[in-house]
Protein backbone atom coordinates (compact mmCIF):
# COMPACT_ATOMS: atom_id res chain seq x y z
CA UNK A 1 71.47 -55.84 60.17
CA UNK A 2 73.07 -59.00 60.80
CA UNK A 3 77.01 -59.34 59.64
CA UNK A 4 76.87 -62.05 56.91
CA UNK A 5 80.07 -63.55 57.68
CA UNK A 6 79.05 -63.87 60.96
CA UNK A 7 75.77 -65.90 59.92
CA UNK A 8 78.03 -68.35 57.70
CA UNK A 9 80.49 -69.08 61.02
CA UNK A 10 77.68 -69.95 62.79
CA UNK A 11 76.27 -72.25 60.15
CA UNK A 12 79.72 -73.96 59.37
CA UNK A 13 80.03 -74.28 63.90
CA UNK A 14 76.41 -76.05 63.99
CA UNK A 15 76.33 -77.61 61.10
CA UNK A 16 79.93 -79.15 60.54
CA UNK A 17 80.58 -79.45 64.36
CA UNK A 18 77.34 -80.60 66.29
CA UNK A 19 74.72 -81.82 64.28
CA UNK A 20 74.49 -84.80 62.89
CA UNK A 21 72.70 -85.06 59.47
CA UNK A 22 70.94 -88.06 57.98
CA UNK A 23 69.17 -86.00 54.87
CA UNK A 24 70.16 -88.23 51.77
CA UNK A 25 70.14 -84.97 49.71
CA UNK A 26 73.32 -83.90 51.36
CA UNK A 27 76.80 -84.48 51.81
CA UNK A 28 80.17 -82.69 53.04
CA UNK A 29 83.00 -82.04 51.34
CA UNK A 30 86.53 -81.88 51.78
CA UNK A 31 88.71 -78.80 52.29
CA UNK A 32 90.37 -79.10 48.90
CA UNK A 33 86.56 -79.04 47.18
CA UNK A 34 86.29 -75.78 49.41
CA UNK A 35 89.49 -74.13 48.52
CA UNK A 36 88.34 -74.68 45.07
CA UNK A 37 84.89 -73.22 45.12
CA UNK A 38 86.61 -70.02 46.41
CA UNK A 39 89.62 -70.26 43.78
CA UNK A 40 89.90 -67.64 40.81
CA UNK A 41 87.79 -70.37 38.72
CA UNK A 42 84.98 -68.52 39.87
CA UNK A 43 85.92 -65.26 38.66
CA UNK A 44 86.41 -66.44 34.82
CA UNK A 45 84.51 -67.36 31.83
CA UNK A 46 84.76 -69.88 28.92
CA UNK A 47 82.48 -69.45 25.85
CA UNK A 48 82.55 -71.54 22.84
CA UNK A 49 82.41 -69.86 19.25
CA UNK A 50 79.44 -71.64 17.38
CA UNK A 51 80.49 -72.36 13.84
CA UNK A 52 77.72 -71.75 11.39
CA UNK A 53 78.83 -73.41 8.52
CA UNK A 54 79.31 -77.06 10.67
CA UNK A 55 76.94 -76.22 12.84
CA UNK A 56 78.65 -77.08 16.34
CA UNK A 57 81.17 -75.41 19.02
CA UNK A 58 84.34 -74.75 18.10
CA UNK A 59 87.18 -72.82 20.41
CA UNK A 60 86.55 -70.04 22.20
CA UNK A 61 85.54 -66.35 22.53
CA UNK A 62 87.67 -65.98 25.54
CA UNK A 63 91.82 -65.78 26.26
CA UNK A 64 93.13 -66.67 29.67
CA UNK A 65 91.34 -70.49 29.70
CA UNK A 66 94.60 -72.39 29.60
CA UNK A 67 94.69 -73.84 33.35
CA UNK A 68 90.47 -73.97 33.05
CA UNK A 69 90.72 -75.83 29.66
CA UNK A 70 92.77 -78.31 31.09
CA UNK A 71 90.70 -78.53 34.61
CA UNK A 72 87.80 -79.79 32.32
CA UNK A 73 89.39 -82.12 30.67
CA UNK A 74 90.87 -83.83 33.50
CA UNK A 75 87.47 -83.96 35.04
CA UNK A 76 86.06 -85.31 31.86
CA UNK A 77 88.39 -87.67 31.76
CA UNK A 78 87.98 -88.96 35.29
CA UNK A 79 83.94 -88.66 35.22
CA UNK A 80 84.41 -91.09 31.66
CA UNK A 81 86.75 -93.80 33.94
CA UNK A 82 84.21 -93.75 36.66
CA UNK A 83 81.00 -94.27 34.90
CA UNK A 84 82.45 -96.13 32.04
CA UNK A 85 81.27 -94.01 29.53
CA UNK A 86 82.24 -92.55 26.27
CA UNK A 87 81.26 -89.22 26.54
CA UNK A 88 80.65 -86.74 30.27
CA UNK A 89 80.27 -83.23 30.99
CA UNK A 90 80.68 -81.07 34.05
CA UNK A 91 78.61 -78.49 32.89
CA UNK A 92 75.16 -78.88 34.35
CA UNK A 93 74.68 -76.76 37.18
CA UNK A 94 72.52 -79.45 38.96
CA UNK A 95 70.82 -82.68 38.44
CA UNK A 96 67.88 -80.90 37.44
CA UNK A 97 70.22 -79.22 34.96
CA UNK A 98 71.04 -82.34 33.82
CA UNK A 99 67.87 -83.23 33.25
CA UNK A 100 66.39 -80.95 31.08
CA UNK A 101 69.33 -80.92 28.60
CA UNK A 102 68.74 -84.65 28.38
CA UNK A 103 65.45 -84.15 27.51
CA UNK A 104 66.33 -81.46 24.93
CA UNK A 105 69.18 -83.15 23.20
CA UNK A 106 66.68 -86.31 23.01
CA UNK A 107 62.71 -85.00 22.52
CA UNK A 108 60.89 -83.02 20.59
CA UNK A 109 57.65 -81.22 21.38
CA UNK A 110 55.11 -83.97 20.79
CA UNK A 111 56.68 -86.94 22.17
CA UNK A 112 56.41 -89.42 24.80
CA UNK A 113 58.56 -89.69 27.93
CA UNK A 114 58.31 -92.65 30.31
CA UNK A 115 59.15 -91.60 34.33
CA UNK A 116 58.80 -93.12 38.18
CA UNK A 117 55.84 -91.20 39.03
CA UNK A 118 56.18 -88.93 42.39
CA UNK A 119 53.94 -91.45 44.11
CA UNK A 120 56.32 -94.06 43.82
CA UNK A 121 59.29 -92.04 44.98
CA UNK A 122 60.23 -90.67 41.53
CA UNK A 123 61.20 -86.90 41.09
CA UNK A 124 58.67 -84.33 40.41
CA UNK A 125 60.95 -82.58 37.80
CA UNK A 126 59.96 -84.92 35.36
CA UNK A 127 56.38 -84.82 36.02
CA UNK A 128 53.48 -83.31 33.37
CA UNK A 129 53.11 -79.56 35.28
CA UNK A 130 57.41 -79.51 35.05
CA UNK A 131 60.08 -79.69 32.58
CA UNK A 132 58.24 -82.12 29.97
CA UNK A 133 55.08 -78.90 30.31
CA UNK A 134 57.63 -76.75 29.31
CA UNK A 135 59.02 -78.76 26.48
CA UNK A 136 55.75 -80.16 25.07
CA UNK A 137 55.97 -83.50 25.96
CA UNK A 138 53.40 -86.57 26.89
CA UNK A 139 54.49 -88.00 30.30
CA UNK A 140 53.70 -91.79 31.21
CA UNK A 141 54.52 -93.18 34.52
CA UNK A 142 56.20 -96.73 34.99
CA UNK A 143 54.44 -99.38 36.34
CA UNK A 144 55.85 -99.71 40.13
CA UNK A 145 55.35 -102.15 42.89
CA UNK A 146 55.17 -100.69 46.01
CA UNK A 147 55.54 -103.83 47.93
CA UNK A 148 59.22 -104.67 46.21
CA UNK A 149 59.96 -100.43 46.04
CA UNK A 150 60.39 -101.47 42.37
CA UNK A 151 59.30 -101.45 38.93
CA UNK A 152 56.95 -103.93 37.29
CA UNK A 153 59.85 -104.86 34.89
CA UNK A 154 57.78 -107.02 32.65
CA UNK A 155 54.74 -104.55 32.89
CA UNK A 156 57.30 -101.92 31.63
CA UNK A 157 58.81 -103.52 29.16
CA UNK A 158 55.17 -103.91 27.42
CA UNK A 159 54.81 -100.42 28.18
CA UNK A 160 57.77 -99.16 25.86
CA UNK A 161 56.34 -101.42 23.36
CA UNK A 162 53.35 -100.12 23.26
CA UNK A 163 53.57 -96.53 24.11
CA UNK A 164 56.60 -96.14 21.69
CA UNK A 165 58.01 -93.09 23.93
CA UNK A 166 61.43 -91.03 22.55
CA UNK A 167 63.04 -91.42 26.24
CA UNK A 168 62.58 -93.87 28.81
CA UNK A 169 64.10 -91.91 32.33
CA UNK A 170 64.49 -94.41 35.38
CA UNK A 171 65.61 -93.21 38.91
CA UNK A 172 63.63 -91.65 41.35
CA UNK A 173 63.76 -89.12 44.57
CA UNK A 174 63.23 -91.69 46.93
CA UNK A 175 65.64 -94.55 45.57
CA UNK A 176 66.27 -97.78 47.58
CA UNK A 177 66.94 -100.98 45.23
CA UNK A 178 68.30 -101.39 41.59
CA UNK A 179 66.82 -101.77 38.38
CA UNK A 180 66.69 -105.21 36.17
CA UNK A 181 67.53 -103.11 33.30
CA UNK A 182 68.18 -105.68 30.56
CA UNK A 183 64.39 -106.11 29.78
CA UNK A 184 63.76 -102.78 29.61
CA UNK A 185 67.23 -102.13 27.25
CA UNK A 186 66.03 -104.70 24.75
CA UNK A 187 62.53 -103.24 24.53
CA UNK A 188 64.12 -99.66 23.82
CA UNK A 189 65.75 -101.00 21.25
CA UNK A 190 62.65 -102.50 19.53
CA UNK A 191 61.06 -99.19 19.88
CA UNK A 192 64.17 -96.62 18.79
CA UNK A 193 63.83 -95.07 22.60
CA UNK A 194 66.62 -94.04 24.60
CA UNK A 195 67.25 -95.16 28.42
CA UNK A 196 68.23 -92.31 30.49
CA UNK A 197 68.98 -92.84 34.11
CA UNK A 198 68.89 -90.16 36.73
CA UNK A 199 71.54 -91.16 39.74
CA UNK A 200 71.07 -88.17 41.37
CA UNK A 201 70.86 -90.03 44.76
CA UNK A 202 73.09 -93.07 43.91
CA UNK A 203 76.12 -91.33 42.00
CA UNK A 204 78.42 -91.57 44.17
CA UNK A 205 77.70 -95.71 45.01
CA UNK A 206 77.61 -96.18 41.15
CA UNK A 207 81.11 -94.21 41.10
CA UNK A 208 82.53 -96.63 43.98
CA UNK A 209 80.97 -99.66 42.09
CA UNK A 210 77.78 -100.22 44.62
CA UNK A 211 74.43 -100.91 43.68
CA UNK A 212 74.03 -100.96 39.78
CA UNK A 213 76.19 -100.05 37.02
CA UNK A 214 74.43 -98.55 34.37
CA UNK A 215 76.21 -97.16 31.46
CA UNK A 216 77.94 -101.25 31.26
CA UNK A 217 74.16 -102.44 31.56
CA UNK A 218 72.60 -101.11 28.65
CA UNK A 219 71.82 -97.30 29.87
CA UNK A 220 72.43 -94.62 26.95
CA UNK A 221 72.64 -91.43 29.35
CA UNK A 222 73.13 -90.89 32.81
CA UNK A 223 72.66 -87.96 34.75
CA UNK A 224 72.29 -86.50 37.69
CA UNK A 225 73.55 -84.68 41.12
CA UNK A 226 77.01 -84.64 42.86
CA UNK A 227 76.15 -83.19 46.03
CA UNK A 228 74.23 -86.65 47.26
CA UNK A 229 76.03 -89.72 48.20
CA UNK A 230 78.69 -88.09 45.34
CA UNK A 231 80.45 -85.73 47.87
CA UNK A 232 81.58 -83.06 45.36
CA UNK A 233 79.64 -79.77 45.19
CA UNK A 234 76.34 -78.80 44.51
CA UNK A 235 75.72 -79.57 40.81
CA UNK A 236 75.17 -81.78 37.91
CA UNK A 237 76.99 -84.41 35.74
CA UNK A 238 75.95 -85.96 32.82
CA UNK A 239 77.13 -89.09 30.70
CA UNK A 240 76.88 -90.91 27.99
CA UNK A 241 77.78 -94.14 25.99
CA UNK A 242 77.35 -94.23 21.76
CA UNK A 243 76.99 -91.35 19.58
CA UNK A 244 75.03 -88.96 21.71
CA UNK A 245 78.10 -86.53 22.14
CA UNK A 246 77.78 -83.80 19.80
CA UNK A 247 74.05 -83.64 20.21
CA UNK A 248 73.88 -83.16 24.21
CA UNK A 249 77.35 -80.81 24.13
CA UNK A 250 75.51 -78.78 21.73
CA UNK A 251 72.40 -78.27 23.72
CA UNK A 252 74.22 -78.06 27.07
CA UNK A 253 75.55 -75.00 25.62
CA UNK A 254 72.37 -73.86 24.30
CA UNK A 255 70.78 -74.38 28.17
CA UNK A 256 74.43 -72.89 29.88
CA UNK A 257 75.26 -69.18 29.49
CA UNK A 258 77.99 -70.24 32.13
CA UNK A 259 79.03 -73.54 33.79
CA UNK A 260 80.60 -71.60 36.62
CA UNK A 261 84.24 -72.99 36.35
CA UNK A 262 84.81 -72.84 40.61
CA UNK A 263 81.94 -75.94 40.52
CA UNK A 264 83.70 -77.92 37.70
CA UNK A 265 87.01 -77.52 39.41
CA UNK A 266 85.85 -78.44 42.88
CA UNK A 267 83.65 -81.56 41.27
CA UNK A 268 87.35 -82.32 39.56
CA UNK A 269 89.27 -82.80 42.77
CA UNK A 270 85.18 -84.55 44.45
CA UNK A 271 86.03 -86.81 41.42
CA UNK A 272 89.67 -87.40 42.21
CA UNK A 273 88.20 -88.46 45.94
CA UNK A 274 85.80 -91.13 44.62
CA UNK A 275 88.24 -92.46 42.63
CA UNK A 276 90.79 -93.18 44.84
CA UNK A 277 87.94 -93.65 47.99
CA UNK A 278 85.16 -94.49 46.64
CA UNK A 279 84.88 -98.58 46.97
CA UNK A 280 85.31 -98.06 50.31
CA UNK A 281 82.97 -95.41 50.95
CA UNK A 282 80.18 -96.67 49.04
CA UNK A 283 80.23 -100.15 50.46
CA UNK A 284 80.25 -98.22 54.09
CA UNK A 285 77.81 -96.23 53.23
CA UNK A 286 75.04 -99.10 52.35
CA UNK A 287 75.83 -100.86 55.47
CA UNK A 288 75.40 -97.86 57.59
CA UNK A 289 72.06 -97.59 56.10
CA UNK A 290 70.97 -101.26 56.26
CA UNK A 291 72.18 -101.09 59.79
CA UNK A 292 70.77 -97.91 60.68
CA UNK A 293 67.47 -99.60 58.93
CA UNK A 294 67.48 -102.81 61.10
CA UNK A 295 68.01 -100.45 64.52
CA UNK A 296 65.51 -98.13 63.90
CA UNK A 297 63.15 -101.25 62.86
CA UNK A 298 63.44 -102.81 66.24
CA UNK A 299 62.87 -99.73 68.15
CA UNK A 300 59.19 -99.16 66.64
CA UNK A 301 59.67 -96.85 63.59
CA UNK A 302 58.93 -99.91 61.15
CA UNK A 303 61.48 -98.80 58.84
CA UNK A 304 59.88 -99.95 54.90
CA UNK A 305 61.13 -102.94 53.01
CA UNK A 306 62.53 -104.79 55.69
CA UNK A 307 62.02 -108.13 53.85
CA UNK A 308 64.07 -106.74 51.24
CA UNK A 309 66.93 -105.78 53.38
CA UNK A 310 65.24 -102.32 54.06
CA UNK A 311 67.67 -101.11 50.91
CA UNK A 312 71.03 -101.06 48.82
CA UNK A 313 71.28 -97.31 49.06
CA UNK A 314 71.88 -94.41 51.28
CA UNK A 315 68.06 -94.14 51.84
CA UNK A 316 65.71 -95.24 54.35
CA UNK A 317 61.71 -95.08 54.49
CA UNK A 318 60.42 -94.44 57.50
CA UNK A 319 56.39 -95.05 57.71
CA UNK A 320 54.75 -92.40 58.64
CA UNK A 321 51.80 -94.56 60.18
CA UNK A 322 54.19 -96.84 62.04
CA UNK A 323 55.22 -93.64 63.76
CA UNK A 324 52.38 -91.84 64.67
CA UNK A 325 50.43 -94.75 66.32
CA UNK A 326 54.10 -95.69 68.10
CA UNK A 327 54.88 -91.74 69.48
CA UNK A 328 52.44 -89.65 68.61
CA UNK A 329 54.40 -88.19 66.00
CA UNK A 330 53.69 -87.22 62.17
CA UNK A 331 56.76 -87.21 60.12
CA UNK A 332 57.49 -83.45 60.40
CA UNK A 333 56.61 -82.93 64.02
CA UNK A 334 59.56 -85.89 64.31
CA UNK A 335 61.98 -83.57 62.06
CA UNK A 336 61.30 -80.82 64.04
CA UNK A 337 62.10 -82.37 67.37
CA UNK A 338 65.26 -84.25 66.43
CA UNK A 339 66.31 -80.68 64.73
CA UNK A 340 66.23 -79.37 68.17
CA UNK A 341 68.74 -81.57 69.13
CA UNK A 342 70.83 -81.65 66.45
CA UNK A 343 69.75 -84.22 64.24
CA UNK A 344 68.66 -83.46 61.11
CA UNK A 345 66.09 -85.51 58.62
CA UNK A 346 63.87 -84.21 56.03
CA UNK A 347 59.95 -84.21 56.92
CA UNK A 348 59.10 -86.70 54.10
CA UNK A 349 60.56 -89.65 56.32
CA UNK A 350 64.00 -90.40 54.30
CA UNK A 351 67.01 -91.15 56.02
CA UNK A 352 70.29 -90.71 54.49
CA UNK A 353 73.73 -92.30 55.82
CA UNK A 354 76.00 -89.84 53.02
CA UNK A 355 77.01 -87.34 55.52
CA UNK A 356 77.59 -89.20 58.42
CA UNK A 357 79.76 -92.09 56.33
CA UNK A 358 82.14 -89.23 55.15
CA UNK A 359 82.50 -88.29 58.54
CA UNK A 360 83.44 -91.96 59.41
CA UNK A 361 80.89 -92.91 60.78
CA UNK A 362 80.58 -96.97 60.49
CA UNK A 363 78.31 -99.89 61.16
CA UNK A 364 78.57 -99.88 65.47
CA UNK A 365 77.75 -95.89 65.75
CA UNK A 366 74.48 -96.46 63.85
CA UNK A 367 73.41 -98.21 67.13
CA UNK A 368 74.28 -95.18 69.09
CA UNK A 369 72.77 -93.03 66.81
CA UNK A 370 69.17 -95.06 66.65
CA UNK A 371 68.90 -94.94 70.44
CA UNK A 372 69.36 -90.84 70.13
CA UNK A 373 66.69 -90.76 67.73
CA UNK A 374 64.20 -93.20 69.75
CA UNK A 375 65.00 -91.29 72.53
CA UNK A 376 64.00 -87.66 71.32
CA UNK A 377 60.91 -89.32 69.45
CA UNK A 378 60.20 -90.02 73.00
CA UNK A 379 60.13 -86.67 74.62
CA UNK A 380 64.11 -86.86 75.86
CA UNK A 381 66.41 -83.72 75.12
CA UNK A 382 69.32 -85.81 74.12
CA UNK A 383 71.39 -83.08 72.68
CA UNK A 384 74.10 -83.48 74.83
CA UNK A 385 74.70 -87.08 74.01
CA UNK A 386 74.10 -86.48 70.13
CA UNK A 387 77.06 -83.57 70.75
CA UNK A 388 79.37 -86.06 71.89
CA UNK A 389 78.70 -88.83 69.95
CA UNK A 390 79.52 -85.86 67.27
CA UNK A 391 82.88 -85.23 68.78
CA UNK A 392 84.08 -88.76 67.73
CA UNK A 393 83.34 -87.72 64.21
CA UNK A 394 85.82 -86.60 61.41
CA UNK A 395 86.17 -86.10 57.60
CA UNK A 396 87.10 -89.37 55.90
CA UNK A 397 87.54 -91.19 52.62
CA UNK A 398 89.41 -88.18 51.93
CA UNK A 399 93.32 -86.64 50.75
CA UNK A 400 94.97 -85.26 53.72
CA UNK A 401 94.80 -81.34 53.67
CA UNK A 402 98.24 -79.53 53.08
């Protein structure tokens, strides 16, 4: 039997030392988000009493929660400041979390929800055979033009109107541009539905002020990941503006048996990060990508969207197509032999620049790094050269360790 220790050194060696990874999924933190994650946090529990007679949560079963009590509110506090909103909670254990207790703070069995449907890049979590199955709920997909990567705003807005859903939840899996979200605000509020927004792969830009803001343009609840182009741990945030706050605190406890304290305090200090590093990051991080985009473009992989600047986000589409006819190659066999030399991409045909901007990477490398990739599509082993580019490569947009 292996030694398990053992197995995690030599995941942290290949992993953190030699490869270089481009999934937008991912991200790396800092050593203070690590120390964290290992602290005494993640030995302890809070609880909240429910109170009967008021019918909400009210102090606590447990002693001992002074320092933890005080962790969560700082990251409250900060997660309010970055998003703008009036109300945000730690608690969700991932976006997915987040997701469902937005949908049961919001929906009843019975009613309509309005999503990006998978084929258009939106997540499958939200689909009919997923959460709404479970909940009871009628699922519509958005009108989306694939062209733009976008929605049919005006086709959407007429949707609302007419389908008269409770919840309205933009974002998507595969997330390039921003929304025009006024339209869609004003026809929520003819209807009485609520606009929920899942950031999952854009938190961290929307924290460093990149690529939409949407609690200040009209969203009620955001949600999503912190593990993407967020660099905190893996997990969940969500946030509100309005009155929402006792209804999705209530339920988030009803979905939560434990919010594993370790997480919130390591997302805390991830917070503290994009605060104080998060302009620049973000901004970095969409050049890499548009650069990376334009590269990649002129080497034969016909990166998508290129009249539209090929994106404002971490994410690139590669077409699968484009690819094959090029080198031969479907989208996985491609993942497989860049793995092999130590890059790593997901076998859908995203690529993500979260990882390699915290490691400081910036706009000039991206040129190094396409020619690595165009050279392994081509049959090269180029695993020495992706090693040393590598080498150049450290943590950044972070506090110094002490």
């Amino acid at each position: 039997m292996k030694d398990v220790l053992s197995l995690a050194r030599q995941q942290e060696t290949w992993r953190l030392e030699r490869c270089i990874n481009l999934i937008p999924s991912e991200n790396v933190t800092s050593p203070q988000v690590r120390e964290l994650l290992a602290s005494d946090f993640g030995h302890r529990y809070s609880l909240p009493v429910h109170d009967e007679i008021h019918g909400s949560f009210v102090e606590n079963a447990y002693r001992g929660t002074r320092y933890l009590d005080e962790m969560e509110s700082l990251g409250e506090e900060l997660a309010r400041d970055l998003f703008n909103a009036s109300y945000a909670s730690l608690k969700p254990l991932s976006g997915h979390v987040s997701g469902l207790i937005a949908l049961i703070s919001t929906c009843n069995p019975g009613d309509a929800i309005l999503v990006v449907s998978p084929e258009d890049g939106g997540y499958d979590g939200y689909g009919p055979e997923y959460l709404p199955k479970i909940l009871g709920l009628q699922v519509h997909y958005l009108p989306f033009d694939r062209e733009r990567w976008n929605l049919r705003v005006e086709q959407a807005r007429r949707m609302i109107e007419e389908v008269r859903p409770r919840l309205v939840i933009l974002g998507a899996s595969l997330f390039l541009f921003p929304y025009e979200l006024s339209p869609l605000r004003r026809a929520c509020d003819a209807t009485g539905a609520l606009l929920a927004y899942d950031a999952s792969h854009v938190m961290g830009l929307i924290a460093g002020g990149e690529f939409q803001r949407p609690l200040e343009e009209g969203v009620d609840i955001l949600l999503g990941s912190t593990h993407k182009s967020l660099f905190g741990p893996q997990g969940g945030l969500i946030a509100a503006r309005g009155n929402l706050e006792e209804q999705l605190e209530s339920m988030t406890w009803r979905a939560l048996d434990n919010a594993h304290w370790n997480r919130i305090a390591a997302l805390t200090q991830a917070l503290m990060e994009a605060r104080e590093f998060g302009k620049d990051y973000a901004g970095t991080v969409v050049k890499n990508a548009r650069r990376l985009g334009r590269e990649l473009d002129g080497m034969g992989f016909a990166v998508g969207f290129s009249q539209e600047g090929y994106t404002r986000s971490p994410q690139l589409l590669l077409e699968a197509e484009a690819i094959r006819e090029r080198f031969g190659l479907s989208l996985n066999d491609l993942a497989i032999a860049l793995e092999k030399n130590d890059i790593i991409v997901d076998s859908v045909g995203r690529i993500g620049t979260n990882e390699i901007t915290r490691m400081g990477g910036q706009e000039e490398d991206m040129v190094e790094i396409a020619e690595v990739i165009l050279r392994c599509a081509q049959g090269e082993n180029v695993a020495e050269d992706v090693a040393s580019i590598r080498q150049r490569f450290s943590l950044s947009y972070a506090f110094e360790d002490r």
